[in-house]
N, C-alpha and C. Protein backbone atom coordinates (compact mmCIF):
# COMPACT_ATOMS: atom_id res chain seq x y z
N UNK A 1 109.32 67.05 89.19
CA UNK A 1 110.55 67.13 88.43
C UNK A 1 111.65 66.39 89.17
N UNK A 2 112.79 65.78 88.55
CA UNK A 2 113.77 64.78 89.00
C UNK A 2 114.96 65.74 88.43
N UNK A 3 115.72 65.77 89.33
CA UNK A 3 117.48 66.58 88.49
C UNK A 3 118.27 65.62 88.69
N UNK A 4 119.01 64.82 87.57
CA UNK A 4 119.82 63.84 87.67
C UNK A 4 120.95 64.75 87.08
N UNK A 5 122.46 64.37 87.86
CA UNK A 5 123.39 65.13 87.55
C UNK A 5 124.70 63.83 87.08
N UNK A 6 125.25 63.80 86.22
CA UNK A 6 126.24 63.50 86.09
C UNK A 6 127.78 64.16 86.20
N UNK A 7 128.46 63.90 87.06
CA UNK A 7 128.13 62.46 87.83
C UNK A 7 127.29 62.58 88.73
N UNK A 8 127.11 61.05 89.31
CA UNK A 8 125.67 61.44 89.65
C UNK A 8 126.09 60.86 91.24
N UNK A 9 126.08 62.51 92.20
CA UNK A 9 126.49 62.78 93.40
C UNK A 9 125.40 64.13 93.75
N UNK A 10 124.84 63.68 94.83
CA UNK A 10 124.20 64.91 95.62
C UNK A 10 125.23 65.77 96.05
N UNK A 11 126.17 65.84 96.44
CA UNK A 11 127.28 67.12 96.96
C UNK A 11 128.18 66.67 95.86
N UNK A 12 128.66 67.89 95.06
CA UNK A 12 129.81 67.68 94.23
C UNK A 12 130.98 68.40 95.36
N UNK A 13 132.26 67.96 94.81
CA UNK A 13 133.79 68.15 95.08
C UNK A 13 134.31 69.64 94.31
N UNK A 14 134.34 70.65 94.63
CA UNK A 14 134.82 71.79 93.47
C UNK A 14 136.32 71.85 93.96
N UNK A 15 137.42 71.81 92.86
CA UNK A 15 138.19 72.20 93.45
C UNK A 15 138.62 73.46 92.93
N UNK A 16 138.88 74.34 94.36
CA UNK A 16 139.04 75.61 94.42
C UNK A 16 139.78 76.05 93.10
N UNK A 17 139.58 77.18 92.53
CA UNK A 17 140.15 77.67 91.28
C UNK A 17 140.13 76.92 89.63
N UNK A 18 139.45 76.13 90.13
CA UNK A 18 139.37 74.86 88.53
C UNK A 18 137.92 75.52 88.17
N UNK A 19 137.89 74.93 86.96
CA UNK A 19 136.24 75.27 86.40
C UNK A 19 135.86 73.84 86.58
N UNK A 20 134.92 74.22 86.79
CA UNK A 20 133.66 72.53 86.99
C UNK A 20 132.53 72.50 86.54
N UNK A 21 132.04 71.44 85.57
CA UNK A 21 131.32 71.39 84.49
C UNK A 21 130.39 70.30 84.97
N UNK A 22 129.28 69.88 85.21
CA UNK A 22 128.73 69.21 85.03
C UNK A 22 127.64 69.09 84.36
N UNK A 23 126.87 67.78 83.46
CA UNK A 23 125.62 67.43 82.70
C UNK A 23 124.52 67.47 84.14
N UNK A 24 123.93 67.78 83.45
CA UNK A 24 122.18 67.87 84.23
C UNK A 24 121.14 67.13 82.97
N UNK A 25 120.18 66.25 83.74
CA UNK A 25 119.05 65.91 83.02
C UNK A 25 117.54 66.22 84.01
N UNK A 26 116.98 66.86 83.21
CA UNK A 26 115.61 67.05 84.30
C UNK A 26 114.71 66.39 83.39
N UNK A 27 113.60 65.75 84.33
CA UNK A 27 112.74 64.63 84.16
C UNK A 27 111.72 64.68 84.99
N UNK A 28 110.55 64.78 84.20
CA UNK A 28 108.67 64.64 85.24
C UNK A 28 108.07 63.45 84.55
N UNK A 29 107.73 63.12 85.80
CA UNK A 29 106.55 61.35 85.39
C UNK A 29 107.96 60.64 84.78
N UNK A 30 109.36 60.38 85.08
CA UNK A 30 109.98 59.23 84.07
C UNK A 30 110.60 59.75 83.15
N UNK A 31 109.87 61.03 82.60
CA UNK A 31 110.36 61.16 81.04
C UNK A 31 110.87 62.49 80.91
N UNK A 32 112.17 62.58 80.09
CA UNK A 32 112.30 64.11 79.81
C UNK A 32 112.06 65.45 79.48
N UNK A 33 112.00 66.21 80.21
CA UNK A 33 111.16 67.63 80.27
C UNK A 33 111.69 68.48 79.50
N UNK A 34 111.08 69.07 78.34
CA UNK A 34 111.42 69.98 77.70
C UNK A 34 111.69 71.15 78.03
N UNK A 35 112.97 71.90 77.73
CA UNK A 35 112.98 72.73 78.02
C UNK A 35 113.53 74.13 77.32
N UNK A 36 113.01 73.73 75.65
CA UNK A 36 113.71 74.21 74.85
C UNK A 36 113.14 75.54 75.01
N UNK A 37 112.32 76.13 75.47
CA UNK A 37 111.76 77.49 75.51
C UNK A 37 111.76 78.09 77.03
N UNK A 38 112.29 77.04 78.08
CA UNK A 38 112.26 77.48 79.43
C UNK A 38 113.93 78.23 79.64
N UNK A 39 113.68 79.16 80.23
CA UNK A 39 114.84 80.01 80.69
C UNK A 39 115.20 79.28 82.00
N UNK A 40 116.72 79.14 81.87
CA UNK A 40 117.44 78.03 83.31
C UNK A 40 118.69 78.78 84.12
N UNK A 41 118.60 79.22 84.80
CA UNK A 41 119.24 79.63 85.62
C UNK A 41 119.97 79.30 86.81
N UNK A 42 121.07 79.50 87.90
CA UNK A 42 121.83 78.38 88.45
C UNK A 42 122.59 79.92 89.48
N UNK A 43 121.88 79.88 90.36
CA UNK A 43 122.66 81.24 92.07
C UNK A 43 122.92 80.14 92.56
N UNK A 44 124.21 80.33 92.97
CA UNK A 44 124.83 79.64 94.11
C UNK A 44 125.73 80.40 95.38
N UNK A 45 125.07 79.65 96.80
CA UNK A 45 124.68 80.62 97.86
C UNK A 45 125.97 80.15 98.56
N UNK A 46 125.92 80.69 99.80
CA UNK A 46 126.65 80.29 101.06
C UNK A 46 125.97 79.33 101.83
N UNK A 47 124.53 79.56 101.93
CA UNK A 47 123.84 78.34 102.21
C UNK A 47 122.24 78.39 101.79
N UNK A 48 121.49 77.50 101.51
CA UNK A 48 120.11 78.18 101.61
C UNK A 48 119.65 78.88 102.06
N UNK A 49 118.93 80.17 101.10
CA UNK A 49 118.50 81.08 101.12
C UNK A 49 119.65 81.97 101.76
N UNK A 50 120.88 82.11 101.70
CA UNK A 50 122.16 82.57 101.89
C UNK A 50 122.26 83.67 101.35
N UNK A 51 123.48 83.89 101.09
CA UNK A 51 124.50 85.55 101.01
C UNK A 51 124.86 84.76 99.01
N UNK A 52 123.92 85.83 98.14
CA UNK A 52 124.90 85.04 96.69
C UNK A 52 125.94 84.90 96.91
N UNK A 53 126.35 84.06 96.10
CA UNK A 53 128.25 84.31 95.69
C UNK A 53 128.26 84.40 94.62
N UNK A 54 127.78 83.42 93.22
CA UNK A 54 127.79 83.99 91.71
C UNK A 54 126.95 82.75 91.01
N UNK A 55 126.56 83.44 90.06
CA UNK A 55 125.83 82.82 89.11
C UNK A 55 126.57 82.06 88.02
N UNK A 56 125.97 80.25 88.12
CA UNK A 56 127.06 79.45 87.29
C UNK A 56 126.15 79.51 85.61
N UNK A 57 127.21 79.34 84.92
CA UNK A 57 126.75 79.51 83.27
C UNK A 57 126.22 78.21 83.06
N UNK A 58 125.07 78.70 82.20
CA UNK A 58 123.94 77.45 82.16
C UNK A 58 124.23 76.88 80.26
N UNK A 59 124.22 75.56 79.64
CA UNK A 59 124.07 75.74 78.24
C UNK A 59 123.25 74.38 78.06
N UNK A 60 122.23 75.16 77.37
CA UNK A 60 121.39 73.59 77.05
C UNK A 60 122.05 72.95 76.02
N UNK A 61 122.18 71.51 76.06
CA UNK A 61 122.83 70.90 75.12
C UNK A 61 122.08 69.83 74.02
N UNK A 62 120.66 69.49 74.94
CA UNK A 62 120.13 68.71 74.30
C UNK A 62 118.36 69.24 75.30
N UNK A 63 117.87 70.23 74.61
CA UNK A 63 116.92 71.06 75.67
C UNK A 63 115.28 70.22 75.39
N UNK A 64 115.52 69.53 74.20
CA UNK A 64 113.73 68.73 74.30
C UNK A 64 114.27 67.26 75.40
N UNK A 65 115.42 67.19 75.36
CA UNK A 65 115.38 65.71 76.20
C UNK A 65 115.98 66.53 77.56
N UNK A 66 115.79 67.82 77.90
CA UNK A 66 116.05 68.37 79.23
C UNK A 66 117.47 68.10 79.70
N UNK A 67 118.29 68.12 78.79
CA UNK A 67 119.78 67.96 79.15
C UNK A 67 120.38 69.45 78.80
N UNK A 68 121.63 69.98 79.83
CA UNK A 68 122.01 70.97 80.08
C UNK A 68 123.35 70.90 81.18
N UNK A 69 124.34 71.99 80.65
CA UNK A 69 125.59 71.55 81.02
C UNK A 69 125.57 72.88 82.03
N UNK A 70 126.12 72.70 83.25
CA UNK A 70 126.72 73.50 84.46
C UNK A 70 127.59 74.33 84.11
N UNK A 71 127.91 75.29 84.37
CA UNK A 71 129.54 75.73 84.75
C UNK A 71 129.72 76.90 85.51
N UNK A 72 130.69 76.52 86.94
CA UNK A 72 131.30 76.92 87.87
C UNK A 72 132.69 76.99 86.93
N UNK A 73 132.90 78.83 87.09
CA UNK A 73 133.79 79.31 86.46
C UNK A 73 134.92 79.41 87.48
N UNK A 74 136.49 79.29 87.06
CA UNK A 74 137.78 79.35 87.97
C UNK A 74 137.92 80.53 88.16
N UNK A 75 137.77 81.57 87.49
CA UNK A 75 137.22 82.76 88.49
C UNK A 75 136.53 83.03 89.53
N UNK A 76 135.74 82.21 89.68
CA UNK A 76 134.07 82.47 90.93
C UNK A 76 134.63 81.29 91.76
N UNK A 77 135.33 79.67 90.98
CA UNK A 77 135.53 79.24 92.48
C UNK A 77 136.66 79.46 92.70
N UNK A 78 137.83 80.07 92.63
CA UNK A 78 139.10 80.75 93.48
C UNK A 78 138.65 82.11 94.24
N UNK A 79 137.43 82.25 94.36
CA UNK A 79 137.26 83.26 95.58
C UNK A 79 136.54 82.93 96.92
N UNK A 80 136.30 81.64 96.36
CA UNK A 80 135.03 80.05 97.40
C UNK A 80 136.68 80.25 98.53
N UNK A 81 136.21 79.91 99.72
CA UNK A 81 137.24 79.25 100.90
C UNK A 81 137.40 77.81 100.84
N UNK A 82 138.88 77.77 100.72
CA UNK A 82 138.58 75.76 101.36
C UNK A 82 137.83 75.61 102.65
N UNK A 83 137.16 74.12 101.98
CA UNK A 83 136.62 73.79 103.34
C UNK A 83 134.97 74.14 102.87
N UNK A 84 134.97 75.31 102.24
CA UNK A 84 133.70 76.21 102.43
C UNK A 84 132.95 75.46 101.98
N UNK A 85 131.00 75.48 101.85
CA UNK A 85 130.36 74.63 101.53
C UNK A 85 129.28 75.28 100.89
N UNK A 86 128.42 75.08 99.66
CA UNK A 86 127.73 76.07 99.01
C UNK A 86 126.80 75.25 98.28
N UNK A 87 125.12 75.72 98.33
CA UNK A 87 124.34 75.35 97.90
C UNK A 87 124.10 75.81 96.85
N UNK A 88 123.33 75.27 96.01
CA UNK A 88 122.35 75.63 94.79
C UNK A 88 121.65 75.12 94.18
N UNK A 89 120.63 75.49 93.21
CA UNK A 89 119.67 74.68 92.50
C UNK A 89 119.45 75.58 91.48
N UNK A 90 118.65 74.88 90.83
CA UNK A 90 118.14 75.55 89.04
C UNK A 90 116.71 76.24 89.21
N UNK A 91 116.21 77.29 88.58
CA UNK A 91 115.16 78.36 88.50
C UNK A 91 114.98 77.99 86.88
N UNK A 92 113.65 77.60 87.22
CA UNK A 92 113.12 77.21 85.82
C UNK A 92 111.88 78.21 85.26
N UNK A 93 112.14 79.53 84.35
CA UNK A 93 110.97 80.18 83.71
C UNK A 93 109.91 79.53 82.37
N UNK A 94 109.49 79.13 82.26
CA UNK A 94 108.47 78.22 81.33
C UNK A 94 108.05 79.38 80.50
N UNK A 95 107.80 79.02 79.12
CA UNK A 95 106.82 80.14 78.33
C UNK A 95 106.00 80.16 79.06
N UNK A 96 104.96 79.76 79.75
CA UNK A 96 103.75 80.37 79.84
C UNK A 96 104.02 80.91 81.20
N UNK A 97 104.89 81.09 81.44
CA UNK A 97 104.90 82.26 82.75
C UNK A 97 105.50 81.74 84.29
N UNK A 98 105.37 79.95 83.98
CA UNK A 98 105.36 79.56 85.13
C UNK A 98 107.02 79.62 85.68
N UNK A 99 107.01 79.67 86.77
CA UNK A 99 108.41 79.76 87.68
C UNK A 99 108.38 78.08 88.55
N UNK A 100 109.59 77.65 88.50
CA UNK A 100 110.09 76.63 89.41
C UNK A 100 111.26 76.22 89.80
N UNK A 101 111.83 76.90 91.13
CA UNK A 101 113.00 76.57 91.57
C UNK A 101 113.08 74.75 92.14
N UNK A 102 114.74 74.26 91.64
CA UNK A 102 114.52 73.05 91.62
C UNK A 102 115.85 72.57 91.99
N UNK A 103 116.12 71.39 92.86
CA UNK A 103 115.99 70.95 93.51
C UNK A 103 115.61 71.31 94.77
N UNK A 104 114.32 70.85 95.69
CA UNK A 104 114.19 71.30 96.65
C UNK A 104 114.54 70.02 97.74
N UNK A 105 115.24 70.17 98.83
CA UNK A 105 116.38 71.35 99.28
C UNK A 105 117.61 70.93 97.63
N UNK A 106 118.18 72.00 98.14
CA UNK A 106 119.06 72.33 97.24
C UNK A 106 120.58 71.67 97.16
N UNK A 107 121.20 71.58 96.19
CA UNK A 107 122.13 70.73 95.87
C UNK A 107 123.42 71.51 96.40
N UNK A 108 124.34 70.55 96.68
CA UNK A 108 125.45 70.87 97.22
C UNK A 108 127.02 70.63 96.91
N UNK A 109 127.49 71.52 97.35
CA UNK A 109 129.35 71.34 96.78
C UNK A 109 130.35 71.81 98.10
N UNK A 110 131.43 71.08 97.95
CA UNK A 110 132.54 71.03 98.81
C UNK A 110 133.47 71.70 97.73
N UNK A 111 134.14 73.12 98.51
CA UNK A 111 135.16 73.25 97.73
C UNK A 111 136.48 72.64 98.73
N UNK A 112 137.52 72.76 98.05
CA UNK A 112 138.86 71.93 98.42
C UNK A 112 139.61 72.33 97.63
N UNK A 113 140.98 73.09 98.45
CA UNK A 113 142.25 73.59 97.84
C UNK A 113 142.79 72.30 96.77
N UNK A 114 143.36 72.69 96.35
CA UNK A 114 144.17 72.14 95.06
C UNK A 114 145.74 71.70 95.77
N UNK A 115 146.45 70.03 95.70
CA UNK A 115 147.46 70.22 96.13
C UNK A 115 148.62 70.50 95.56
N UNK A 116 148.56 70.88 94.02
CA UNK A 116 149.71 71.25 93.24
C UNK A 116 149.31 72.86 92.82
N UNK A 117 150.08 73.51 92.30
CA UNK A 117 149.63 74.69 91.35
C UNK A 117 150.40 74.50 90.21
């Protein structure tokens, strides 16, 4: 499996207290992975295999071509520290039972205070 994120950055930028949205496309052999019946899920840690901090809202948007939108809520990141640094990846349940956490190692974000309010 391939997780292409738009934009397309291995560490995203969160800034503290904003909501942050990003597209996801997952892809095996080249081509897009269906995932209209797979349950997708998104813990994001303090670091791998870390302390949770909260679970980002997942919405498939286009689930036979494996596209699916992020969201880090401004609730969950105004309690992140500046500076702080936080992993995560997607947990993929398949109808037929199968489990696959994904990206391995896991994807990453910089949060960073905001310089206006």
């Amino acid at each position: 499996m391939v997780i292409r994120l738009r934009p397309a950055r291995r560490t995203l930028v969160i800034v503290r207290g904003n909501d942050k949205v990003f597209d996801v496309t997952v892809t095996k052999g080249g081509r897009p992975l269906d995932i209209t019946d797979a349950e997708v899920t998104c813990a994001v840690k303090d670091k791998r295999d870390g302390r949770f901090l909260f679970a980002a809202t997942i919405t498939k948007i286009d689930p036979a071509n494996g596209r699916f939108f992020v969201h880090f809520p401004k609730e969950e990141t105004a309690r992140l520290l500046p500076y702080q640094r936080v992993q995560f990846n997607f947990r993929f349940v398949f109808a037929d039972g199968t489990e696959k956490n994904y990206p391995t190692p896991p994807l990453r974000a910089i949060i960073v205070d905001r310089v206006t309010d």
